[in-house]
Protein backbone atom coordinates (compact mmCIF):
# COMPACT_ATOMS: atom_id res chain seq x y z
CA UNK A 1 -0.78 -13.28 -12.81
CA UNK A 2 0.16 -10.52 -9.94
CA UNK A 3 0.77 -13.20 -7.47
CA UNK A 4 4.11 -13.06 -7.41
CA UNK A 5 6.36 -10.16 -6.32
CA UNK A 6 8.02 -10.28 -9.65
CA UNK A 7 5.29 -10.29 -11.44
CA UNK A 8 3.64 -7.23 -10.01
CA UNK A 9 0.78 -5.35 -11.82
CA UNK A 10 2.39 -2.48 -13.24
CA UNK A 11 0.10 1.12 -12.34
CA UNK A 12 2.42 3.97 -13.28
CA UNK A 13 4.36 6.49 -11.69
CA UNK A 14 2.81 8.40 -8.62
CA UNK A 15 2.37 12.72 -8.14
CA UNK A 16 4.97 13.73 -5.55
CA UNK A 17 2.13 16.10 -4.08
CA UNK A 18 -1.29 17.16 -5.14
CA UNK A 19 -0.93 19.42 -7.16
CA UNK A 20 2.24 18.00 -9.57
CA UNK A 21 -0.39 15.39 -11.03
CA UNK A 22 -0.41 15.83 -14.70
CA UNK A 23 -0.88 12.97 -17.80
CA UNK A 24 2.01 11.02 -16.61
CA UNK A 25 2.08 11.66 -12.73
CA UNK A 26 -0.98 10.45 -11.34
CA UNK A 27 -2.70 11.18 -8.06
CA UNK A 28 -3.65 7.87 -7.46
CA UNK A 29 -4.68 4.28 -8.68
CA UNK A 30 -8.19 2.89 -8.52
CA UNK A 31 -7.78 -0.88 -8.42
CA UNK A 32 -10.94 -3.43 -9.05
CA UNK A 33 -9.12 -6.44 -7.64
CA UNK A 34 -10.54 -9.88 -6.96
CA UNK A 35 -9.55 -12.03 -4.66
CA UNK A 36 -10.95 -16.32 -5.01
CA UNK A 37 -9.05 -18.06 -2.68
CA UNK A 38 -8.28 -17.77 1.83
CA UNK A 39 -4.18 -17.49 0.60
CA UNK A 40 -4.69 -15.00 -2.61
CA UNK A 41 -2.04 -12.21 -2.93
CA UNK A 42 -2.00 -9.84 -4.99
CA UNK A 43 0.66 -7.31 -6.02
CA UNK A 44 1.11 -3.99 -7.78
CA UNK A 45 3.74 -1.68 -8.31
CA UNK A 46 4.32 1.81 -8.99
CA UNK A 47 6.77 4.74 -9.07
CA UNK A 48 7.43 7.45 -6.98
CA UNK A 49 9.76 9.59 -5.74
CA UNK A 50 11.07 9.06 -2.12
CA UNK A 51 8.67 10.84 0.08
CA UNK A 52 5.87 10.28 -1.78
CA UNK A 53 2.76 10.32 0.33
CA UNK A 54 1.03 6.90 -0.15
CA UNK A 55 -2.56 5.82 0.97
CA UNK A 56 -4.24 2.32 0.76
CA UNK A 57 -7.83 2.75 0.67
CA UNK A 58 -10.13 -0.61 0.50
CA UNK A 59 -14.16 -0.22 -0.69
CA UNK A 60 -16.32 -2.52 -1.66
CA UNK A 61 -15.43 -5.46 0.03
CA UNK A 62 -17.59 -8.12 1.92
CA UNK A 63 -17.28 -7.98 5.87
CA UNK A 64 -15.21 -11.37 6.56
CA UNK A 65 -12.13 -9.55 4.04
CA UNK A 66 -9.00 -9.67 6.79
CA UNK A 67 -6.31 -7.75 4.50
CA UNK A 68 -2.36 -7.56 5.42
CA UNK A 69 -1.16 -4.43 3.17
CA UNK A 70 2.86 -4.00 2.63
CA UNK A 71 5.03 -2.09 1.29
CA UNK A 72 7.70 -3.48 -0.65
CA UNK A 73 10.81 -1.00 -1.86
CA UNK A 74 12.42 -2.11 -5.43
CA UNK A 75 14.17 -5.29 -4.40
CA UNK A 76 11.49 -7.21 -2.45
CA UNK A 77 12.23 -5.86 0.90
CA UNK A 78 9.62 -4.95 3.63
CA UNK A 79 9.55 -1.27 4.68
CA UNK A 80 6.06 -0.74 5.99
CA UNK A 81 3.48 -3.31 7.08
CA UNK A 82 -0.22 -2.97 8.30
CA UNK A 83 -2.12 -5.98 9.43
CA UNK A 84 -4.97 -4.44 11.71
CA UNK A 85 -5.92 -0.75 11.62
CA UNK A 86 -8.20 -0.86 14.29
CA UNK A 87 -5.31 -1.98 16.87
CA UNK A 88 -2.82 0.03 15.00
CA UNK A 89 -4.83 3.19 15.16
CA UNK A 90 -5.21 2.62 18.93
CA UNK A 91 -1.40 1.90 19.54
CA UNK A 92 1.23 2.49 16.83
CA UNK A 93 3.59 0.87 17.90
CA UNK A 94 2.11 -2.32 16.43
CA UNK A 95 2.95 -0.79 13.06
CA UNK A 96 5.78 -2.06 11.37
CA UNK A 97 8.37 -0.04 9.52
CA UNK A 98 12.22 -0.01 8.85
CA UNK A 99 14.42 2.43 10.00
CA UNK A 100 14.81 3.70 6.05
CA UNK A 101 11.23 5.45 7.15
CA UNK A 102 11.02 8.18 9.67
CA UNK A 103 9.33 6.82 13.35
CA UNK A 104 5.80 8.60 13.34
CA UNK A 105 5.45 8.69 9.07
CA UNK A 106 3.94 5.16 8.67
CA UNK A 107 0.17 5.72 10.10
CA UNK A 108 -2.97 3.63 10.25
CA UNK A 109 -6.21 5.50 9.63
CA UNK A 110 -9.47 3.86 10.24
CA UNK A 111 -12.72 5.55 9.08
């Protein structure tokens, strides 16, 4: 079903900050995805205001998961793109982001 761009699973509409979170802005999204297939993708949307914050956090996931996360604005388009935080975190250049974001505020953060 959230396959498709279009078709995005629908979370709700994102806190500016940490403390503006109330029973319509949330802090976050907790996702319990599944993925069956090499070629799965799976979107999801939300709402938030532009300089919203935004972290991508992945638990729970089996050791031979190799994810690609990106950010899509409204229309489909490709701001922000990580494909390997370990290389990323050592050389950030590899990051990719369009020149709507500020150089330095797209960041890969490995724990």
């Amino acid at each position: 079903m959230n396959g498709i761009a279009d078709r995005a699973q629908f979370l709700g509409d994102l806190a500016p900050d940490e403390v503006s979170g109330d029973d319509n802005l949330r802090l976050g999204f907790e996702i319990h995805g599944f993925l069956n297939d090499p070629d799965d993708v799976d979107y999801y949307s939300f709402t938030a205001a532009g300089g919203t914050e935004i972290w991508f956090d992945v638990d729970r996931t089996r050791y031979g998961l190799d994810t690609v996360f990106e950010l899509l604005d409204a229309d489909g388009v490709l701001i922000a793109q990580s494909d390997n935080s370990q290389d990323e975190t050592a050389d950030a250049s590899l990051l990719y982001q369009t020149d709507a974001i500020p150089a330095g505020d797209v960041n890969s953060c490995r724990s």
